[in-house]
C-alpha atoms as a PDB file:
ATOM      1  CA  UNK A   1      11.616 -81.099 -12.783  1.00  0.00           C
ATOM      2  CA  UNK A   2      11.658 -78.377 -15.839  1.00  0.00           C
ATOM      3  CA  UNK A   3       8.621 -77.235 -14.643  1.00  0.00           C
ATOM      4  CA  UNK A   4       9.951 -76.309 -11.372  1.00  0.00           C
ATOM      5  CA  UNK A   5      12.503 -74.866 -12.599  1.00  0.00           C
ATOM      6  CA  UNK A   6      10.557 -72.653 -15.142  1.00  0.00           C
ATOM      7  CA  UNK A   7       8.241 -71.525 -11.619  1.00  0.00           C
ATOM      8  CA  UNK A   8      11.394 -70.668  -9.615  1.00  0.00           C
ATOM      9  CA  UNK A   9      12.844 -68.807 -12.298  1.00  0.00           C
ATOM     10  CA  UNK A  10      10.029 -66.699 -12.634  1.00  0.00           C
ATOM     11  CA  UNK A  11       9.937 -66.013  -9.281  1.00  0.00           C
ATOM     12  CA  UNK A  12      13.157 -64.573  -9.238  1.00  0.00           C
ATOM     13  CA  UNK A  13      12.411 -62.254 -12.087  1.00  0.00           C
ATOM     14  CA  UNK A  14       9.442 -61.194 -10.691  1.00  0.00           C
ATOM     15  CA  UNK A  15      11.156 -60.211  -7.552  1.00  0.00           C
ATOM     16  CA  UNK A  16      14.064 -58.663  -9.323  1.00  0.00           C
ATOM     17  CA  UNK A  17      12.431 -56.448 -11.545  1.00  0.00           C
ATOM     18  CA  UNK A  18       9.058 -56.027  -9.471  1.00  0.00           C
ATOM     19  CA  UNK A  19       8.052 -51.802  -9.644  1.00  0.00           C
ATOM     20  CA  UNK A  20       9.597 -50.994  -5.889  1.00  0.00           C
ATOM     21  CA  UNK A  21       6.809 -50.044  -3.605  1.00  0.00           C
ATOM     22  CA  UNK A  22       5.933 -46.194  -2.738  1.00  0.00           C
ATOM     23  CA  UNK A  23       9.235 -44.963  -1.106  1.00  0.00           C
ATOM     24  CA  UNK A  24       8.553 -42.913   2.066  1.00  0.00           C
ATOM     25  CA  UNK A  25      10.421 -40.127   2.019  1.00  0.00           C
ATOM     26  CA  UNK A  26       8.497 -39.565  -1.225  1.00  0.00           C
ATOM     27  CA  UNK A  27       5.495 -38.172   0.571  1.00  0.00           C
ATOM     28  CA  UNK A  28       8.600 -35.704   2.955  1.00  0.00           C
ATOM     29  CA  UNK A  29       9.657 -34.397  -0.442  1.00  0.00           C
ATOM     30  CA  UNK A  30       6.533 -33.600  -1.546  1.00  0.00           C
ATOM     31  CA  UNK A  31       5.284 -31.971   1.283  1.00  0.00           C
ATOM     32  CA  UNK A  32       8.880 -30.145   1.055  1.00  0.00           C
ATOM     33  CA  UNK A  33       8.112 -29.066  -2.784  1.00  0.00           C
ATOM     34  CA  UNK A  34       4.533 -27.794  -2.307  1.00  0.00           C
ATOM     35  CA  UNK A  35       5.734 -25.610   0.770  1.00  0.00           C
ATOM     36  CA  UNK A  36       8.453 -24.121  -1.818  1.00  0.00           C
ATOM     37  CA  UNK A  37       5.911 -23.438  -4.073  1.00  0.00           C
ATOM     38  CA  UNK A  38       3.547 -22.142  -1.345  1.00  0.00           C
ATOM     39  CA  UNK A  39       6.641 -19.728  -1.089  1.00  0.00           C
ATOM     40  CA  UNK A  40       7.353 -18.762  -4.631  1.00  0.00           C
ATOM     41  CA  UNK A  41       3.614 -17.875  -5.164  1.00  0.00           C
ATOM     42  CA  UNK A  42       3.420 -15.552  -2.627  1.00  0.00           C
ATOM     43  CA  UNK A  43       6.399 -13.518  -2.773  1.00  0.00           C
ATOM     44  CA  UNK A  44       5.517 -13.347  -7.212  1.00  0.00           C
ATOM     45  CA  UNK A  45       2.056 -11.673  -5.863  1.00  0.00           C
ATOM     46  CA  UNK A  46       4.080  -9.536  -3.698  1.00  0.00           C
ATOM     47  CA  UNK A  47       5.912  -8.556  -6.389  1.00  0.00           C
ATOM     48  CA  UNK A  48       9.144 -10.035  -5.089  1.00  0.00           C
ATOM     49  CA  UNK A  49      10.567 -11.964  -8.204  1.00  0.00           C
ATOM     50  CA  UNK A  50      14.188 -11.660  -7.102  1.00  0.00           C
ATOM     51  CA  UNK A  51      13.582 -13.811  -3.646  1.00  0.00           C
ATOM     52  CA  UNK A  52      10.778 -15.994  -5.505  1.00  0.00           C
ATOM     53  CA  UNK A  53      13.972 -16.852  -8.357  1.00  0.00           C
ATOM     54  CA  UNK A  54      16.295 -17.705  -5.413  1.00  0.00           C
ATOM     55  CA  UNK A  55      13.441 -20.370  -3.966  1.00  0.00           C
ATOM     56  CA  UNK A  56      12.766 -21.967  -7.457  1.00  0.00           C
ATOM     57  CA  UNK A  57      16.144 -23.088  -7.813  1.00  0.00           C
ATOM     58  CA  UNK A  58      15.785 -25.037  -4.696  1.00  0.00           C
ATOM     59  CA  UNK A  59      12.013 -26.318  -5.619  1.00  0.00           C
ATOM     60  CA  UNK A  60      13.786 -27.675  -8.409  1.00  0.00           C
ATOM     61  CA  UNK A  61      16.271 -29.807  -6.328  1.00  0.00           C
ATOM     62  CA  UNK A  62      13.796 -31.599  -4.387  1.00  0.00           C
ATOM     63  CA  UNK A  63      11.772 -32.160  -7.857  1.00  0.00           C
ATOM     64  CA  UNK A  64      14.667 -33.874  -8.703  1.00  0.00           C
ATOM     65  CA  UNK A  65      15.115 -35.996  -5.857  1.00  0.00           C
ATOM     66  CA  UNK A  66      11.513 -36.892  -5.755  1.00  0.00           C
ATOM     67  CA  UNK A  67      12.055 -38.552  -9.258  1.00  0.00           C
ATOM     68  CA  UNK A  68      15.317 -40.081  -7.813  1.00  0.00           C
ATOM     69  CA  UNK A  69      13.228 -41.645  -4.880  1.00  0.00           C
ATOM     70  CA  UNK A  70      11.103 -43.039  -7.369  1.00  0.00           C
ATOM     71  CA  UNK A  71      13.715 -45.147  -9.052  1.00  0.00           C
ATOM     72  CA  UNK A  72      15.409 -46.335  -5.624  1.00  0.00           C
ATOM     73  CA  UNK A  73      14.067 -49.730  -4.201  1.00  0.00           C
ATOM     74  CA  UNK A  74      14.924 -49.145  -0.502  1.00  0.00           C
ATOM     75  CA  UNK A  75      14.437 -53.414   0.106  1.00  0.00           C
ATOM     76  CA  UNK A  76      17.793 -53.751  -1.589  1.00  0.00           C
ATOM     77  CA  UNK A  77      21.366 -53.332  -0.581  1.00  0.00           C
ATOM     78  CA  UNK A  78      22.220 -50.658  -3.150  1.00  0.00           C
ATOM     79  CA  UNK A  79      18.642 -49.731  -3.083  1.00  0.00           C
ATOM     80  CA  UNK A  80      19.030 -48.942   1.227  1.00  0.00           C
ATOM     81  CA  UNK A  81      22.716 -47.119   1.106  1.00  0.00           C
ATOM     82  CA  UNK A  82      20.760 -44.774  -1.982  1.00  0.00           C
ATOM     83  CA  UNK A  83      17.833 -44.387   0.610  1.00  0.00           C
ATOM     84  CA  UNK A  84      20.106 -42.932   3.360  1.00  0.00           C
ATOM     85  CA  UNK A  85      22.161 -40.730   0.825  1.00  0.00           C
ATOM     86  CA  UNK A  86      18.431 -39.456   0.259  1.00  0.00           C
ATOM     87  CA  UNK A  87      17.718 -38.805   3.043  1.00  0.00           C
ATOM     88  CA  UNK A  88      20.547 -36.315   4.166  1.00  0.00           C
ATOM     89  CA  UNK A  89      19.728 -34.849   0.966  1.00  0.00           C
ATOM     90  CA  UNK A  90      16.112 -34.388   2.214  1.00  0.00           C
ATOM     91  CA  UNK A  91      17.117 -32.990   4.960  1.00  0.00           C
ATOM     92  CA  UNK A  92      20.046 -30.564   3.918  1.00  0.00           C
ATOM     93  CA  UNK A  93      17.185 -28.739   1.690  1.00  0.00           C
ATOM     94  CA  UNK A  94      15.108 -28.595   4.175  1.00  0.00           C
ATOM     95  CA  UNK A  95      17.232 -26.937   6.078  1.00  0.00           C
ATOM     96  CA  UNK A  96      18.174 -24.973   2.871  1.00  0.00           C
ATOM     97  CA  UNK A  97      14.826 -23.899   2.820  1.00  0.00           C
ATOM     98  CA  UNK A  98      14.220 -22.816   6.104  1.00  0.00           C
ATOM     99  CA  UNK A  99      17.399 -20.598   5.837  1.00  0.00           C
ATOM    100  CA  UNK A 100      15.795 -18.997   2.959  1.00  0.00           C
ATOM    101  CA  UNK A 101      12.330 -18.104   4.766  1.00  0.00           C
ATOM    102  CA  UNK A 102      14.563 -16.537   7.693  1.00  0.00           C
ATOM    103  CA  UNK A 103      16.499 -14.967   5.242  1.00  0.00           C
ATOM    104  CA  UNK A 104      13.053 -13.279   4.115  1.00  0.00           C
ATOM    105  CA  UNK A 105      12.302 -12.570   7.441  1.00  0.00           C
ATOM    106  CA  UNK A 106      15.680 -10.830   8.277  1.00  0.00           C
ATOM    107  CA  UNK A 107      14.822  -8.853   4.860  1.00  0.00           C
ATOM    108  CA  UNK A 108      11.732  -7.298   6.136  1.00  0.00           C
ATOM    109  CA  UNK A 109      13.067  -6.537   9.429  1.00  0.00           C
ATOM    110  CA  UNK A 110      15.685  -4.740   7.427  1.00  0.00           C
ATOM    111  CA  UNK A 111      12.784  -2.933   5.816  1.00  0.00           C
ATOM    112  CA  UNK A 112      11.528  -1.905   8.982  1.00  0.00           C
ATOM    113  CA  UNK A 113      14.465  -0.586   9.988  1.00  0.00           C
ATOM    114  CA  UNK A 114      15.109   1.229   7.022  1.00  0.00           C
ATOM    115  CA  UNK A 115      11.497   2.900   7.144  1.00  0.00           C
ATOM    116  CA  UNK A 116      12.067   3.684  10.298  1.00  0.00           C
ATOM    117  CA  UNK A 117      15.139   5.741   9.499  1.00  0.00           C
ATOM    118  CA  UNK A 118      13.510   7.406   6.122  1.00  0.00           C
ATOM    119  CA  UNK A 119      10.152   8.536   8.464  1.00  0.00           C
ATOM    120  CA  UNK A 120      12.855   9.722  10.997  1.00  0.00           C
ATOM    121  CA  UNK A 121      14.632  11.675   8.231  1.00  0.00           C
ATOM    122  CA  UNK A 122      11.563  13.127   6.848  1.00  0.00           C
ATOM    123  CA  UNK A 123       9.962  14.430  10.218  1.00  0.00           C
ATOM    124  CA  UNK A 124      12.945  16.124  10.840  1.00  0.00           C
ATOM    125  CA  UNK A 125      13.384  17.717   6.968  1.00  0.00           C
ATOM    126  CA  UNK A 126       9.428  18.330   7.433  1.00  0.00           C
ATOM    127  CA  UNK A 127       9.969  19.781  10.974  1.00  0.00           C
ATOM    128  CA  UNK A 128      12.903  22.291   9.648  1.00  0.00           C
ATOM    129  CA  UNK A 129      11.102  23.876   6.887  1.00  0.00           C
ATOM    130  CA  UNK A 130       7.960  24.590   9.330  1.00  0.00           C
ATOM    131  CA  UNK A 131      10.872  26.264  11.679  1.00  0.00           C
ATOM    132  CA  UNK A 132      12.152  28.039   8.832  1.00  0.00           C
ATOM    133  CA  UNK A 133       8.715  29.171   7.059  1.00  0.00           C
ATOM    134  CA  UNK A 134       7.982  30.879  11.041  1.00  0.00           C
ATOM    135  CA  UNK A 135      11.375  32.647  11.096  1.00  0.00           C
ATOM    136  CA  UNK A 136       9.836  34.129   7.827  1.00  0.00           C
ATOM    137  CA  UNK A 137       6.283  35.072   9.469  1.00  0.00           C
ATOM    138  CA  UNK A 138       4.888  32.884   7.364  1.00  0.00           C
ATOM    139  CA  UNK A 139       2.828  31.183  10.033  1.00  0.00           C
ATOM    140  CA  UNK A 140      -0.029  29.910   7.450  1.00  0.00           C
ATOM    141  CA  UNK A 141       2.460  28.299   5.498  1.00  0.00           C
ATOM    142  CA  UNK A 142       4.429  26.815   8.334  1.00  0.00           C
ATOM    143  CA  UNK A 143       0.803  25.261   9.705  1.00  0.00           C
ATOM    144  CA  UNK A 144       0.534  23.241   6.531  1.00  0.00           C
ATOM    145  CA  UNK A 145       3.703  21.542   6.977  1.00  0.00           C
ATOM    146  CA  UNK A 146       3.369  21.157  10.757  1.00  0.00           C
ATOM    147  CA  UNK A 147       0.166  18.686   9.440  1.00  0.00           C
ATOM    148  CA  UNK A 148       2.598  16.985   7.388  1.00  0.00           C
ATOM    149  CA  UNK A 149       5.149  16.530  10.011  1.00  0.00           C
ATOM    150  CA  UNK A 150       2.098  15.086  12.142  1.00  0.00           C
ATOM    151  CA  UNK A 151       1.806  12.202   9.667  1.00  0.00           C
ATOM    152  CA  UNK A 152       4.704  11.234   9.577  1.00  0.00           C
ATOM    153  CA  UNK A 153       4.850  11.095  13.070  1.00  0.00           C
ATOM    154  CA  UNK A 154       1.472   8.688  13.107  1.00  0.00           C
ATOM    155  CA  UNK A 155       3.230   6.718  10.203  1.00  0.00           C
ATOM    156  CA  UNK A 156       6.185   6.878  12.726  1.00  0.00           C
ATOM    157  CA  UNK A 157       4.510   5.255  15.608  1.00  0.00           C
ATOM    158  CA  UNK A 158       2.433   2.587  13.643  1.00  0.00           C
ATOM    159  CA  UNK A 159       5.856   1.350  11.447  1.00  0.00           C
ATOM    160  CA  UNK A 160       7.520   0.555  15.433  1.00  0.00           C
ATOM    161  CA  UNK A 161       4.143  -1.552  15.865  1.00  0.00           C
ATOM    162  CA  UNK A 162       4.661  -3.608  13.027  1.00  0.00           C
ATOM    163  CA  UNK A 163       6.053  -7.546  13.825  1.00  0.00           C
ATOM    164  CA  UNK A 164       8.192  -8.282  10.128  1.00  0.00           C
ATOM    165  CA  UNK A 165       7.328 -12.232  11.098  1.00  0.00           C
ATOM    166  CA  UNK A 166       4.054 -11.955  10.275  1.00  0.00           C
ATOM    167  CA  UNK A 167       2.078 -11.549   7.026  1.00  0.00           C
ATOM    168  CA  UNK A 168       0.015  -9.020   8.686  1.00  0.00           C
ATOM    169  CA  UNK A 169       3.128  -7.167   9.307  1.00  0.00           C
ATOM    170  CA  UNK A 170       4.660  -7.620   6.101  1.00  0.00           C
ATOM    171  CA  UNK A 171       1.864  -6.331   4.320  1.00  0.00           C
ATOM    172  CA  UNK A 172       1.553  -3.437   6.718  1.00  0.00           C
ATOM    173  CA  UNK A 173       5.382  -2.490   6.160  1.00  0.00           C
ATOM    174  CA  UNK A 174       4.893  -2.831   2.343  1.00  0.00           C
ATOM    175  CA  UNK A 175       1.692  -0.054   2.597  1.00  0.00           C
ATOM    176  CA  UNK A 176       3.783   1.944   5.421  1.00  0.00           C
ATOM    177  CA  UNK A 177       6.407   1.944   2.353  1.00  0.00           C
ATOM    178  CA  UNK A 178       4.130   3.526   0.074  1.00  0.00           C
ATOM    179  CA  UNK A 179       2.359   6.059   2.544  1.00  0.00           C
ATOM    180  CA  UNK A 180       5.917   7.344   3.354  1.00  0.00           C
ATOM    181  CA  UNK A 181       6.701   7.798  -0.905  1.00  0.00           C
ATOM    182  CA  UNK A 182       3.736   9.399  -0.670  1.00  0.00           C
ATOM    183  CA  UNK A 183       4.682  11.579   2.157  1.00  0.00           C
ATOM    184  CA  UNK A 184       7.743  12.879   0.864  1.00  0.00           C
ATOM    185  CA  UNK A 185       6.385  13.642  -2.638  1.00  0.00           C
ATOM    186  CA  UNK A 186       3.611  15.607  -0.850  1.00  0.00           C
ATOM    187  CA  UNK A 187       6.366  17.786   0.961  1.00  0.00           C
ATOM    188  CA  UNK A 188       8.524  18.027  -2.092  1.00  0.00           C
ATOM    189  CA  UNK A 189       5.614  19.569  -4.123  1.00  0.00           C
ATOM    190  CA  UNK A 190       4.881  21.844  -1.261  1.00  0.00           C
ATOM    191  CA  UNK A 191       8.606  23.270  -0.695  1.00  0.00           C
ATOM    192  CA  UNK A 192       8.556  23.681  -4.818  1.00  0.00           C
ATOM    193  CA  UNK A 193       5.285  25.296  -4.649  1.00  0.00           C
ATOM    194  CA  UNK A 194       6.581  27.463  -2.142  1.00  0.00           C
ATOM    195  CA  UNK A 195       9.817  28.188  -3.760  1.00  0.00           C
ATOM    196  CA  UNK A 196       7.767  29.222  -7.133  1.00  0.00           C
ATOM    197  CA  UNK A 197       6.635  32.207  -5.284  1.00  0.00           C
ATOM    198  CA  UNK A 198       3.238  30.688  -4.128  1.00  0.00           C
ATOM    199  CA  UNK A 199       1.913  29.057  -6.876  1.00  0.00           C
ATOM    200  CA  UNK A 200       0.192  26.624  -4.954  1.00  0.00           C
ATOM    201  CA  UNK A 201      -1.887  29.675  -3.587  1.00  0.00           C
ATOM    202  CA  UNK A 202      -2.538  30.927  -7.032  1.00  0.00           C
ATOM    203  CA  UNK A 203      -4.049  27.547  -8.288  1.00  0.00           C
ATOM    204  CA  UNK A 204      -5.861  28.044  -4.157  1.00  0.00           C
ATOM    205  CA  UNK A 205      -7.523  31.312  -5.880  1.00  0.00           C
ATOM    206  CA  UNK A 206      -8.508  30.251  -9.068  1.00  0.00           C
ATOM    207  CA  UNK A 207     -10.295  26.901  -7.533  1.00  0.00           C
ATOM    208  CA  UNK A 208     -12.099  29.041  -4.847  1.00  0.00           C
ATOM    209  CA  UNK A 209     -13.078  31.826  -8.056  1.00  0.00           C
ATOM    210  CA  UNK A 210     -14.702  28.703 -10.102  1.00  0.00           C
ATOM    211  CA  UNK A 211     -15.953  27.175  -7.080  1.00  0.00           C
ATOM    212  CA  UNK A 212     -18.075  30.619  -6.131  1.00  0.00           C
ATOM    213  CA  UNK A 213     -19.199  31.130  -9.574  1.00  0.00           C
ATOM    214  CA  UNK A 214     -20.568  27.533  -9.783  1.00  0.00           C
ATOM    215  CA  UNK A 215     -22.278  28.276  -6.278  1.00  0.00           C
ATOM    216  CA  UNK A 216     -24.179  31.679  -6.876  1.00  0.00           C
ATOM    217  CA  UNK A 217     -25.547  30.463 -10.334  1.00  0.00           C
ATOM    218  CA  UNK A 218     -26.990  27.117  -8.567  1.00  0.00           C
ATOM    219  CA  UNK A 219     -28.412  29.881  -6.383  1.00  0.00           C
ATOM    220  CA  UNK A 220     -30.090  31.814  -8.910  1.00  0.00           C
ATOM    221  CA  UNK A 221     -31.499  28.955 -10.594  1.00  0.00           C
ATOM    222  CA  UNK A 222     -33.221  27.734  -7.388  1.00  0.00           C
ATOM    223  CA  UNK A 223     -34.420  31.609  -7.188  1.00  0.00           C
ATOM    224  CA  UNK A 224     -36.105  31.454 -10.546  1.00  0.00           C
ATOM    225  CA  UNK A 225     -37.255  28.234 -10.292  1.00  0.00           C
ATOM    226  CA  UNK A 226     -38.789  29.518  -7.111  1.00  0.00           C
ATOM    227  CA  UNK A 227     -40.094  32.576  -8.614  1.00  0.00           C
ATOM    228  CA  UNK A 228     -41.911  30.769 -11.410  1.00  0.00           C
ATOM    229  CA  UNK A 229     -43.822  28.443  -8.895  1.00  0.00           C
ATOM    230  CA  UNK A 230     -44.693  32.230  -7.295  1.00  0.00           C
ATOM    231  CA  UNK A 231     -42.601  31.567  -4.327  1.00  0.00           C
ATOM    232  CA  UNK A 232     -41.803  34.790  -3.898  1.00  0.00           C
ATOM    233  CA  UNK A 233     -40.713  34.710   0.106  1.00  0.00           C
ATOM    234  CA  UNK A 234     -38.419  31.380  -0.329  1.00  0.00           C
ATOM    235  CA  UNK A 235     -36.745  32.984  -3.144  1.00  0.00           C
ATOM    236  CA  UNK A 236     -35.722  36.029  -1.271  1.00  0.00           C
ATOM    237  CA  UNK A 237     -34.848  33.995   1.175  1.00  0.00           C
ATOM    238  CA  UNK A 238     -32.182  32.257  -1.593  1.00  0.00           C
ATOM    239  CA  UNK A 239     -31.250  35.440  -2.792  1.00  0.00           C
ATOM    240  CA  UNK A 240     -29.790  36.568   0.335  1.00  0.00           C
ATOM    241  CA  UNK A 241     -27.253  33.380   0.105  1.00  0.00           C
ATOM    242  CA  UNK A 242     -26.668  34.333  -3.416  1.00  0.00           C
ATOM    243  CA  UNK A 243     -25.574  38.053  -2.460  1.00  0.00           C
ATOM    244  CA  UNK A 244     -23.330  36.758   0.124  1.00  0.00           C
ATOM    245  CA  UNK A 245     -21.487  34.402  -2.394  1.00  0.00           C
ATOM    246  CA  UNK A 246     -21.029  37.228  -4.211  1.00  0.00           C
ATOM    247  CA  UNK A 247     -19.270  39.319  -1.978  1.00  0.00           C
ATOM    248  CA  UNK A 248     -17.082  36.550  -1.380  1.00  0.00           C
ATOM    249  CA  UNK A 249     -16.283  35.783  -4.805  1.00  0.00           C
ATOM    250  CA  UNK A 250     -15.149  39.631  -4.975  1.00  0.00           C
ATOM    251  CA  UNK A 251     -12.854  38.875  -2.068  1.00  0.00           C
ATOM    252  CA  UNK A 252     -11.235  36.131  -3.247  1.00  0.00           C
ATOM    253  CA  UNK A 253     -10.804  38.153  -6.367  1.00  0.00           C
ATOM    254  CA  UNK A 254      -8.775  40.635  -4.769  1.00  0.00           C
ATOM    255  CA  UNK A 255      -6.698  38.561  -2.351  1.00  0.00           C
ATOM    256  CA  UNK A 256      -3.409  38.503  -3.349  1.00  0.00           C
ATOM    257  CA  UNK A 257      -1.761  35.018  -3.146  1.00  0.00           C
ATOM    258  CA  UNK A 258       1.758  35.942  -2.917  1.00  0.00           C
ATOM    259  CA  UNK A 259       1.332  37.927   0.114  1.00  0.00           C
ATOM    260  CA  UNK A 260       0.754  36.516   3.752  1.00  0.00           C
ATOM    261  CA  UNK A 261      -2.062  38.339   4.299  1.00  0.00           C
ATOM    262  CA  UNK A 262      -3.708  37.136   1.053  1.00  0.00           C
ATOM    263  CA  UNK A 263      -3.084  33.452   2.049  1.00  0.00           C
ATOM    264  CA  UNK A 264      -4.843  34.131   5.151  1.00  0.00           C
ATOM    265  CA  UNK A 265      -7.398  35.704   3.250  1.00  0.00           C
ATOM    266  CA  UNK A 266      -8.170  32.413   0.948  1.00  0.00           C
ATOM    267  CA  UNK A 267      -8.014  30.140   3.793  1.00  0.00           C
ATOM    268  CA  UNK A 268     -11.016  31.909   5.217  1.00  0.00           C
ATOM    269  CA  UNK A 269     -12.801  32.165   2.132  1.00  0.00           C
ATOM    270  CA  UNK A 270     -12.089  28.599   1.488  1.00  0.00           C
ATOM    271  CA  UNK A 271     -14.184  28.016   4.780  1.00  0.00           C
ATOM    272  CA  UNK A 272     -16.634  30.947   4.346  1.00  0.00           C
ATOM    273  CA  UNK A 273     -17.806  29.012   0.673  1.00  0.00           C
ATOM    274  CA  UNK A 274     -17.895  25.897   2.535  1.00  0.00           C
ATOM    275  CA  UNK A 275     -20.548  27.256   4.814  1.00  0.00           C
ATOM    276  CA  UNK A 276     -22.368  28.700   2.394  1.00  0.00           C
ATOM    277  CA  UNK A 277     -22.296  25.990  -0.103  1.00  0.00           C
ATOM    278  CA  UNK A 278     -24.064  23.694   2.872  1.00  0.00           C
ATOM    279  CA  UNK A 279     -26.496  26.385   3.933  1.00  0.00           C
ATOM    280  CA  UNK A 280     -27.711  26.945  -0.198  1.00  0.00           C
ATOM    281  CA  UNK A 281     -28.025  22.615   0.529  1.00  0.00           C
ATOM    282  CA  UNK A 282     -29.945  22.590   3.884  1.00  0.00           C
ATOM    283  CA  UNK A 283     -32.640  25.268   2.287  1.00  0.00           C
ATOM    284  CA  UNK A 284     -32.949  23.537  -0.622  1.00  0.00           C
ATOM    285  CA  UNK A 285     -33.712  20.557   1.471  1.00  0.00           C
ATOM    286  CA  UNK A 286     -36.105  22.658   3.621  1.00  0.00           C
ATOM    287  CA  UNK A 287     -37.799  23.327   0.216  1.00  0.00           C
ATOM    288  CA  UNK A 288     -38.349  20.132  -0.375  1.00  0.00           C
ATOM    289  CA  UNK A 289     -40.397  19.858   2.357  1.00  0.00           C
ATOM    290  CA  UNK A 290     -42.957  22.548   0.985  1.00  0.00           C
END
């Protein structure tokens, strides 16, 4: 009789204090935790620590209700009203969670809105000092800013393409946000370059000076290298090149950067070098042949 006793008793205990069995909505939480995590990484690599804060405060709720569905035994009483309290819980930061990720998404179209407006802005500012800079005559000047204005305008049209639901989209917006700083630094340098009395064209004229001088002595060393090997015709033939570089770089000497004429002036020689610098190329490739 004791000994059935003893066999019931531990029975009971056994059933009691048995270790519950792998609750359920264990696996829903944790799918729940890693897609908040998922989250958190990506907007830290994006640089977005503000929004990736907000989500870690509710990764940490549904760590702590995974270790709260750990302790519930869901084939009890107590054990089955705690599993249903858990399970709104679930739920509500679920919920919670996919408020924040449309939250996100309502924060890039914002972003694409605003970018929208700044390239607006900046086309127009762009397009008034090209209107003013004619007024002026100064129709070289005005052409570099009209190539700025165009783009913005391309920046313009691609920012309207861009869907902020996607990552493709929110990547793109994030680049379009940095070609547009970019845009407006370039236009700020060029009105303060402009209102410095044409620096920009002064620093236009001493590149173009160093550029010709590097030029004609590559020239002449190919012409005494040539003369050495008693090439006599081919290094005429260089020497002609040379002379011409020359007669540029005396050009660009006297061109006066301040003046419209002079700007014109160094925007041709700037394309005259360029020439010349790939003819003194193709002979010397043409040498190499010899």
């Amino acid at each position: 009789m004791r000994t059935i006793f003893l066999v019931a008793l531990f029975a009971f205990v056994a059933v009691a204090y048995a270790a519950p069995a792998p609750n359920p909505l264990g696996e829903d939480a944790e799918k729940l935790r890693k897609e908040a995590q998922g989250l958190i990484e990506k907007l830290k690599a994006e640089g977005k620590h503000v929004f990736a804060e907000e989500i870690s405060v509710l990764e940490k709720e549904v760590e702590l209700l995974e270790k709260k569905l750990k302790e519930i035994n869901p084939t009890t009483e107590l054990g089955k009203i705690a599993q249903d309290a858990a399970k709104k819980v679930l739920a509500a930061l679920e919920t919670k969670l996919k408020a924040e990720i449309k939250k996100l998404e309502g924060h890039f179209f914002d972003t694409k809105q605003d970018l929208k407006n700044d390239a607006a802005k900046l086309r127009a500012e762009v397009k008034k000092e090209a209107e003013k800079l004619k007024k002026e005559g100064k129709h070289v000047l005005a052409e570099e800013i009209t190539v700025l204005e165009k783009e913005v305008e391309v920046l313009e049209k691609k920012i309207a393409t861009y869907n902020p639901k996607t990552e493709v989209g929110k990547v793109a917006l994030d680049a379009a946000k940095s070609i547009l700083k970019s845009l407006e630094t370039k236009l700020k340098a060029k009105i303060a370059s402009l209102e410095k009395g044409g620096f920009f064209f002064d620093d236009t004229k001493k590149a173009l000076g160093e550029d010709a001088e590097k030029l004609k002595k590559e020239a002449a060393s190919v012409i005494e290298q040539l003369k050495k090997e008693g090439k006599h015709v081919l290094a005429e033939e260089i020497s002609v090149i040379e002379k011409e570089v020359e007669a540029l770089e005396a050009k660009i000497a006297k061109a006066n950067p301040t003046s419209e004429v002079g700007k014109i002036a160094l925007h041709a020689a700037e394309s005259i070098l360029k020439g010349l610098e790939n003819k003194l190329k193709a002979e010397i490739k043409k040498l190499g042949g010899h």
